[in-house]
C-alpha atoms as a PDB file:
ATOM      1  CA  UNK A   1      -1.874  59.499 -36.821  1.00  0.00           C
ATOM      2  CA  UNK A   2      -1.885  55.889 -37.450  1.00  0.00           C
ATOM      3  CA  UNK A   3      -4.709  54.009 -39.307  1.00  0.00           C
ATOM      4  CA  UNK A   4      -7.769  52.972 -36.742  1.00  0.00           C
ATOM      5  CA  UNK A   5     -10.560  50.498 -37.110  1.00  0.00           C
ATOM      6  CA  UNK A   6     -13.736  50.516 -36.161  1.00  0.00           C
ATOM      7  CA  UNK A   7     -16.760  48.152 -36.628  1.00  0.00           C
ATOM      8  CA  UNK A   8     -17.112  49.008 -40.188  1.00  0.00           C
ATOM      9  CA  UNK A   9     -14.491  51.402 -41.137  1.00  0.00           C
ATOM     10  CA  UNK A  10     -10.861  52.159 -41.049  1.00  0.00           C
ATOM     11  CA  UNK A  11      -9.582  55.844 -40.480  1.00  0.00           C
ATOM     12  CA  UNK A  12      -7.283  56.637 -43.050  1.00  0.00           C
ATOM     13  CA  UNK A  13      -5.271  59.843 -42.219  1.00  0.00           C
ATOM     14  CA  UNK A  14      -5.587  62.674 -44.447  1.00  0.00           C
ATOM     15  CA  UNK A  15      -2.143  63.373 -46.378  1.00  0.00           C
ATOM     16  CA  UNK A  16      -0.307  65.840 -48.354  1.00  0.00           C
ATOM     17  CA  UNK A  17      -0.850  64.261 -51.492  1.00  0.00           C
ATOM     18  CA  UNK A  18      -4.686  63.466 -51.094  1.00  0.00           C
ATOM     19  CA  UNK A  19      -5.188  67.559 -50.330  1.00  0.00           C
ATOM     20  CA  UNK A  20      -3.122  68.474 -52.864  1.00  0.00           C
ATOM     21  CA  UNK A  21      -5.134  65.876 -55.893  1.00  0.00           C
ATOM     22  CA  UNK A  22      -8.414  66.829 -53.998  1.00  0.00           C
ATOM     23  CA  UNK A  23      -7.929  70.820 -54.357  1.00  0.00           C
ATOM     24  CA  UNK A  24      -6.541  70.000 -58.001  1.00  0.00           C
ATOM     25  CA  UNK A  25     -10.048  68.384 -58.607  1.00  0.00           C
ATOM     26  CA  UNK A  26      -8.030  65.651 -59.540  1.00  0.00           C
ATOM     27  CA  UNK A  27     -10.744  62.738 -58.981  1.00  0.00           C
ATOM     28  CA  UNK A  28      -8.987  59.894 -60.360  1.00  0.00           C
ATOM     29  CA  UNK A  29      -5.427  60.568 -58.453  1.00  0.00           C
ATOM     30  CA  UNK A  30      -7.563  61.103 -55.135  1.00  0.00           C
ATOM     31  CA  UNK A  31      -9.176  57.657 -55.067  1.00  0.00           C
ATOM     32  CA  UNK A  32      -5.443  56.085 -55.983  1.00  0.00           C
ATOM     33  CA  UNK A  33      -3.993  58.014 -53.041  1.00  0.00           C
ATOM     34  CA  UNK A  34      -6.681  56.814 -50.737  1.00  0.00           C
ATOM     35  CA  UNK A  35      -7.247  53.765 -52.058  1.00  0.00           C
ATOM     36  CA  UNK A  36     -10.667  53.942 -52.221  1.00  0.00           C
ATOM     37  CA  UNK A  37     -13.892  55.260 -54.171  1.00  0.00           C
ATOM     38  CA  UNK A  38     -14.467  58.615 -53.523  1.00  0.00           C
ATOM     39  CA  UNK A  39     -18.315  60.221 -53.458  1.00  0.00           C
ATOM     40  CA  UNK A  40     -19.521  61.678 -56.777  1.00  0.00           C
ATOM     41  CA  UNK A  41     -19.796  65.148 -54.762  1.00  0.00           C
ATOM     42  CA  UNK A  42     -15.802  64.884 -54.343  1.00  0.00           C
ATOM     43  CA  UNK A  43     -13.814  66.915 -55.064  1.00  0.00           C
ATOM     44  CA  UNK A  44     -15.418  69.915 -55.450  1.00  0.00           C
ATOM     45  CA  UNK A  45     -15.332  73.425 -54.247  1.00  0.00           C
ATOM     46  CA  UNK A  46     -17.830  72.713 -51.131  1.00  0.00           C
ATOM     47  CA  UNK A  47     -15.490  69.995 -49.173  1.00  0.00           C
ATOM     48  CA  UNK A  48     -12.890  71.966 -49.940  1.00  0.00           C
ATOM     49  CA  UNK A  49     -14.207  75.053 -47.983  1.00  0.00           C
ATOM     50  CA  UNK A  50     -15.336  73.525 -45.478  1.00  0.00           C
ATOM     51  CA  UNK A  51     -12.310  70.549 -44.946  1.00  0.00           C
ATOM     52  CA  UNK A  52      -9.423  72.144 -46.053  1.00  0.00           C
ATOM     53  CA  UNK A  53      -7.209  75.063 -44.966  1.00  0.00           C
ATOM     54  CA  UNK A  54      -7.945  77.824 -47.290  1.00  0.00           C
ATOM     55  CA  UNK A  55      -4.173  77.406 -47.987  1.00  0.00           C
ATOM     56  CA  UNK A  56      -2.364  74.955 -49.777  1.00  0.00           C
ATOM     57  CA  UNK A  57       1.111  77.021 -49.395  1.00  0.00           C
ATOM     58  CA  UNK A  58       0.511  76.289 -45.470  1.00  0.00           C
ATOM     59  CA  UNK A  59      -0.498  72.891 -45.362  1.00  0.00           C
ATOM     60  CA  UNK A  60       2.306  72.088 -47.491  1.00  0.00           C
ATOM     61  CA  UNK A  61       4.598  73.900 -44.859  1.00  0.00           C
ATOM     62  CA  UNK A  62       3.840  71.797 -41.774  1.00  0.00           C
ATOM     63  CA  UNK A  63       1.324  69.234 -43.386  1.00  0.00           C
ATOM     64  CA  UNK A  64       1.796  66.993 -39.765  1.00  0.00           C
ATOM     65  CA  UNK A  65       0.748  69.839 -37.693  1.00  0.00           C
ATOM     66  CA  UNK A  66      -2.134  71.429 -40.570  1.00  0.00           C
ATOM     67  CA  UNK A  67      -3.382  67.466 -40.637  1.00  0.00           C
ATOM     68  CA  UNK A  68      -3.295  66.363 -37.574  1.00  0.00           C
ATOM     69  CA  UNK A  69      -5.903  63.819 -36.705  1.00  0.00           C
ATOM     70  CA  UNK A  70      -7.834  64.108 -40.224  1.00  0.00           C
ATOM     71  CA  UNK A  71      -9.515  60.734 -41.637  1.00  0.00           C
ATOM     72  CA  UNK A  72     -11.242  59.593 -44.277  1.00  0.00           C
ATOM     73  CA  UNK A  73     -13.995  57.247 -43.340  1.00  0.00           C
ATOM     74  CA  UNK A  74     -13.098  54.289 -45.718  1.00  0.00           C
ATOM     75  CA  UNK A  75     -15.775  51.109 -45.407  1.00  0.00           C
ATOM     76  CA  UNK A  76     -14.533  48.204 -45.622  1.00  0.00           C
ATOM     77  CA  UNK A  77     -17.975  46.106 -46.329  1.00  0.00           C
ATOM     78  CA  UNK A  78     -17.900  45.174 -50.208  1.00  0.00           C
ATOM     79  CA  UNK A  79     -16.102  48.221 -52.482  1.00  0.00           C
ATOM     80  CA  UNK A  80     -13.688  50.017 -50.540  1.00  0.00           C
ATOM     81  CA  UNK A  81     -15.308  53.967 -50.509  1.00  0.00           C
ATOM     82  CA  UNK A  82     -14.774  56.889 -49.057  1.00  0.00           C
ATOM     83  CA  UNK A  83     -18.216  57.290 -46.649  1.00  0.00           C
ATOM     84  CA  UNK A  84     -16.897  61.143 -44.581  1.00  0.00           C
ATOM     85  CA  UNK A  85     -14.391  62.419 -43.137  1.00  0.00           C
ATOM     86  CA  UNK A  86     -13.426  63.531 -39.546  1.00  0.00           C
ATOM     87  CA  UNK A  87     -11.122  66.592 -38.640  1.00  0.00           C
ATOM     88  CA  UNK A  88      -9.402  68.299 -36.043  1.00  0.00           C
ATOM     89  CA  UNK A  89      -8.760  71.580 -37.819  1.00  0.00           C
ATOM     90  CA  UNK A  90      -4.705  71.188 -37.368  1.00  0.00           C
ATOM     91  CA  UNK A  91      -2.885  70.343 -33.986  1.00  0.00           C
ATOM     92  CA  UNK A  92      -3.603  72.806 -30.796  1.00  0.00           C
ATOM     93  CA  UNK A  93      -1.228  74.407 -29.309  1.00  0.00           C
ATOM     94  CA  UNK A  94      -3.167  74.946 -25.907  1.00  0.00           C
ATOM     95  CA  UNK A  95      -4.444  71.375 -25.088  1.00  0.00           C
ATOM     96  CA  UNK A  96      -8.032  71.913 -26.554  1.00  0.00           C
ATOM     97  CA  UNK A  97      -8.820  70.121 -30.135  1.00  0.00           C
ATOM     98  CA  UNK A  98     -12.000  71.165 -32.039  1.00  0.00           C
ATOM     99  CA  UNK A  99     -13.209  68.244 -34.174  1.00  0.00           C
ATOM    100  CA  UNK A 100     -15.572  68.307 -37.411  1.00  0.00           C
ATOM    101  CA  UNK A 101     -17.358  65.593 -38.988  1.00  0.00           C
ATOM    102  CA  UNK A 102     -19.412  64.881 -42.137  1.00  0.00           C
ATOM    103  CA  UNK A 103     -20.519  62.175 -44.020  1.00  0.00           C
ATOM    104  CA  UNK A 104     -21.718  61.670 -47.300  1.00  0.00           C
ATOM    105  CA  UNK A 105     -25.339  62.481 -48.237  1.00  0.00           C
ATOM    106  CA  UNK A 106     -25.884  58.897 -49.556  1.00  0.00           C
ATOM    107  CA  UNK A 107     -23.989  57.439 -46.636  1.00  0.00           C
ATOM    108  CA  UNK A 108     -26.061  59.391 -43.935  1.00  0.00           C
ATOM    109  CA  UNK A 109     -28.494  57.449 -41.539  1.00  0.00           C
ATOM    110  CA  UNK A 110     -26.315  54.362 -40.865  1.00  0.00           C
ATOM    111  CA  UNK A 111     -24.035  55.486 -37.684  1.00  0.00           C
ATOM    112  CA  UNK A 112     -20.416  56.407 -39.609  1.00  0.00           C
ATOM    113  CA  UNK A 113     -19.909  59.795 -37.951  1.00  0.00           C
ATOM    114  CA  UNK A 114     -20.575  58.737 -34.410  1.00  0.00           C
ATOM    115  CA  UNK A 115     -18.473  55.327 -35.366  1.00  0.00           C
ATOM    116  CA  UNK A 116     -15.825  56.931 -36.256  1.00  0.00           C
ATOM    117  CA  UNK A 117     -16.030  60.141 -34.266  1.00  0.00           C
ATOM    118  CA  UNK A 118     -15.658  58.057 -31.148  1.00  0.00           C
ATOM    119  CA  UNK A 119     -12.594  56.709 -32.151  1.00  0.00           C
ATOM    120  CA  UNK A 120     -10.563  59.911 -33.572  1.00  0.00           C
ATOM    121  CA  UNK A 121     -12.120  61.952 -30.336  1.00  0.00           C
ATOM    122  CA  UNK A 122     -10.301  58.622 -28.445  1.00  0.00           C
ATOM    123  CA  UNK A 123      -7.335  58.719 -30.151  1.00  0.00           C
ATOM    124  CA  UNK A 124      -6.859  62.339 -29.547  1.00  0.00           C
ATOM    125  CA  UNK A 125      -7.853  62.518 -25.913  1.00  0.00           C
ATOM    126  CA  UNK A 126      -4.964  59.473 -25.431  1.00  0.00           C
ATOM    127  CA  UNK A 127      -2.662  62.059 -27.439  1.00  0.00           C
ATOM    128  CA  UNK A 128       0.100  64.278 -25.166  1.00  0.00           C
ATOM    129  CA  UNK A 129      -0.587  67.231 -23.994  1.00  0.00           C
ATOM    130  CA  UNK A 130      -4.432  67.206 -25.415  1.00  0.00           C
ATOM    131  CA  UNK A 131      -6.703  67.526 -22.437  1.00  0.00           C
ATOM    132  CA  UNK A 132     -10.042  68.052 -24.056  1.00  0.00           C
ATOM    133  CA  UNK A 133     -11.987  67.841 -27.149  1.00  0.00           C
ATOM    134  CA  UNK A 134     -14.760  70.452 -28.609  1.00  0.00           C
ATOM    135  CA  UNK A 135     -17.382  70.281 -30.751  1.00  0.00           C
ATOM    136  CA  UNK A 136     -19.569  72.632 -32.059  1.00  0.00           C
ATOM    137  CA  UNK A 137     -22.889  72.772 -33.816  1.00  0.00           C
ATOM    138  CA  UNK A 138     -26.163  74.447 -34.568  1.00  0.00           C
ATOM    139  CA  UNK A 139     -28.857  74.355 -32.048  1.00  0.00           C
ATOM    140  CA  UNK A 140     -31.103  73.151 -35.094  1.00  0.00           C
ATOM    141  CA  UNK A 141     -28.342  70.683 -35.986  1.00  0.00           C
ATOM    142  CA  UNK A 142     -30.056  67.551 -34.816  1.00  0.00           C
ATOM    143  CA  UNK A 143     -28.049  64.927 -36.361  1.00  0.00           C
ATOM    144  CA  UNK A 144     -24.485  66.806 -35.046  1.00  0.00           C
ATOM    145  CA  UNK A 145     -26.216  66.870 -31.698  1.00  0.00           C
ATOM    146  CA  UNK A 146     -27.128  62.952 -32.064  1.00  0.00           C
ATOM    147  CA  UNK A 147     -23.146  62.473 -33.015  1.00  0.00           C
ATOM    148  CA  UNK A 148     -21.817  64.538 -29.994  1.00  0.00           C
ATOM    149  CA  UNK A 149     -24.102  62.848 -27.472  1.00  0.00           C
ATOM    150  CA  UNK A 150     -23.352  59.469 -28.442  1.00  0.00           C
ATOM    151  CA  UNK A 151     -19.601  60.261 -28.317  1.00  0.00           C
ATOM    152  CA  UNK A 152     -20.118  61.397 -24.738  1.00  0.00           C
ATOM    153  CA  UNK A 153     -19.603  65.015 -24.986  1.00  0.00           C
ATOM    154  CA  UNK A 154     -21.331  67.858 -22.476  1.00  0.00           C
ATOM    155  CA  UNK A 155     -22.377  71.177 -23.323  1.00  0.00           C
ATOM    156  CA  UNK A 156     -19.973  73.230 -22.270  1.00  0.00           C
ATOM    157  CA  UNK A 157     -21.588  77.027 -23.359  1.00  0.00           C
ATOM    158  CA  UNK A 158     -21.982  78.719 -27.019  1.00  0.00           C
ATOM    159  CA  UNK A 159     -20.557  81.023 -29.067  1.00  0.00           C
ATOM    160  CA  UNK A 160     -22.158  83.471 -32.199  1.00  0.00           C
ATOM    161  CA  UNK A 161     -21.603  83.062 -35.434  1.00  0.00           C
ATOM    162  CA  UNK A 162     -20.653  85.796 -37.448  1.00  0.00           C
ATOM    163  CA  UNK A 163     -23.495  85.306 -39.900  1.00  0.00           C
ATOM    164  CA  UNK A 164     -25.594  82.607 -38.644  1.00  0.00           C
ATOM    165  CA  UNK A 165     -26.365  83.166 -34.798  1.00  0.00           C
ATOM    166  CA  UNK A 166     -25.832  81.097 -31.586  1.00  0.00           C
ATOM    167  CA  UNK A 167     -23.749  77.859 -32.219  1.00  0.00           C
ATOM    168  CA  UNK A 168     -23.288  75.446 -29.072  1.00  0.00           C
ATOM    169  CA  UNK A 169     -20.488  74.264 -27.902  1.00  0.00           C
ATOM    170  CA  UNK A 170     -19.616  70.787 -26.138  1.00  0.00           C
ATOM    171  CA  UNK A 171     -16.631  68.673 -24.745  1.00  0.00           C
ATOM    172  CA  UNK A 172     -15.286  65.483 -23.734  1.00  0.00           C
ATOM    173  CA  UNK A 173     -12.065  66.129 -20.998  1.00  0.00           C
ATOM    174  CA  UNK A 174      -9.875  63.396 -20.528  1.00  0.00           C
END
């Protein structure tokens, strides 16, 4: 994936290296990889668990296919900093990519994840042999429902959660 820009960020794909400092709780070799600040939260046991594959051994096996389409949100108003991230959970291999989104607590508010969600749900819709994008949220989930609206998704049905209950599920089709 190459590096996109938005209004006020530029997509920075998610490498090898930045997993690999980032699951090492290696803060300092993180922001040098990226080339930005990265929040205080970072890295910690939470974004791992809920950005990375649970396996390292994997990613580092096919890192293009386990990281396809995953940015870092990097501003680029004043210090360079790491506002969220958004991810694809690894390339599909039947035309249908799930994306994921989050932004920093202190970064919240301001736009970022429909910003930049628009552009990496773009980018992969324009991508061969991807026909649609999913999302999928808590009905309670306000803010994710704010994101996928404004990024033009529909709901497209739900699905239960193991532990949690109903989750909806929306798309965007080429």
């Amino acid at each position: 994936m190459p590096t996109l820009r938005t209004e006020r960020l530029d997509l920075v794909p998610i490498t090898l290296p930045f997993v690999e400092a980032v699951l090492a709780t290696d803060r300092a070799r993180a922001e040098a990889v990226c080339g930005a600040r990265i929040p205080a939260a970072w890295p910690g046991p939470d974004l791992i668990a809920r950005a990375f594959h649970p396996s390292l051994d994997a990613i580092r096996a096919d890192p293009e296919r386990r990281l396809w389409g995953d940015t870092l949100l990097i501003s680029r108003g004043g210090e360079r900093r790491v506002v969220g991230s958004v991810v694809f959970h690894g390339h599909p291999d039947d035309g249908v990519a799930e994306v994921g989104y989050g932004v920093d607590d202190a970064e919240q508010r301001q736009g970022f994840a429909t910003e930049a969600t628009r552009a990496c749900v773009e980018w992969a819709l324009a991508q061969v042999g991807i026909a649609t994008v999913t999302a999928v949220t808590f009905p309670w989930h306000l803010a994710s429902l704010r994101v996928i609206e404004r990024v033009g998704m529909t709901r497209a049905g739900s699905r239960e959660h193991p532990y949690l209950g109903e989750m909806l599920v929306f798309e965007r089709r080429r």
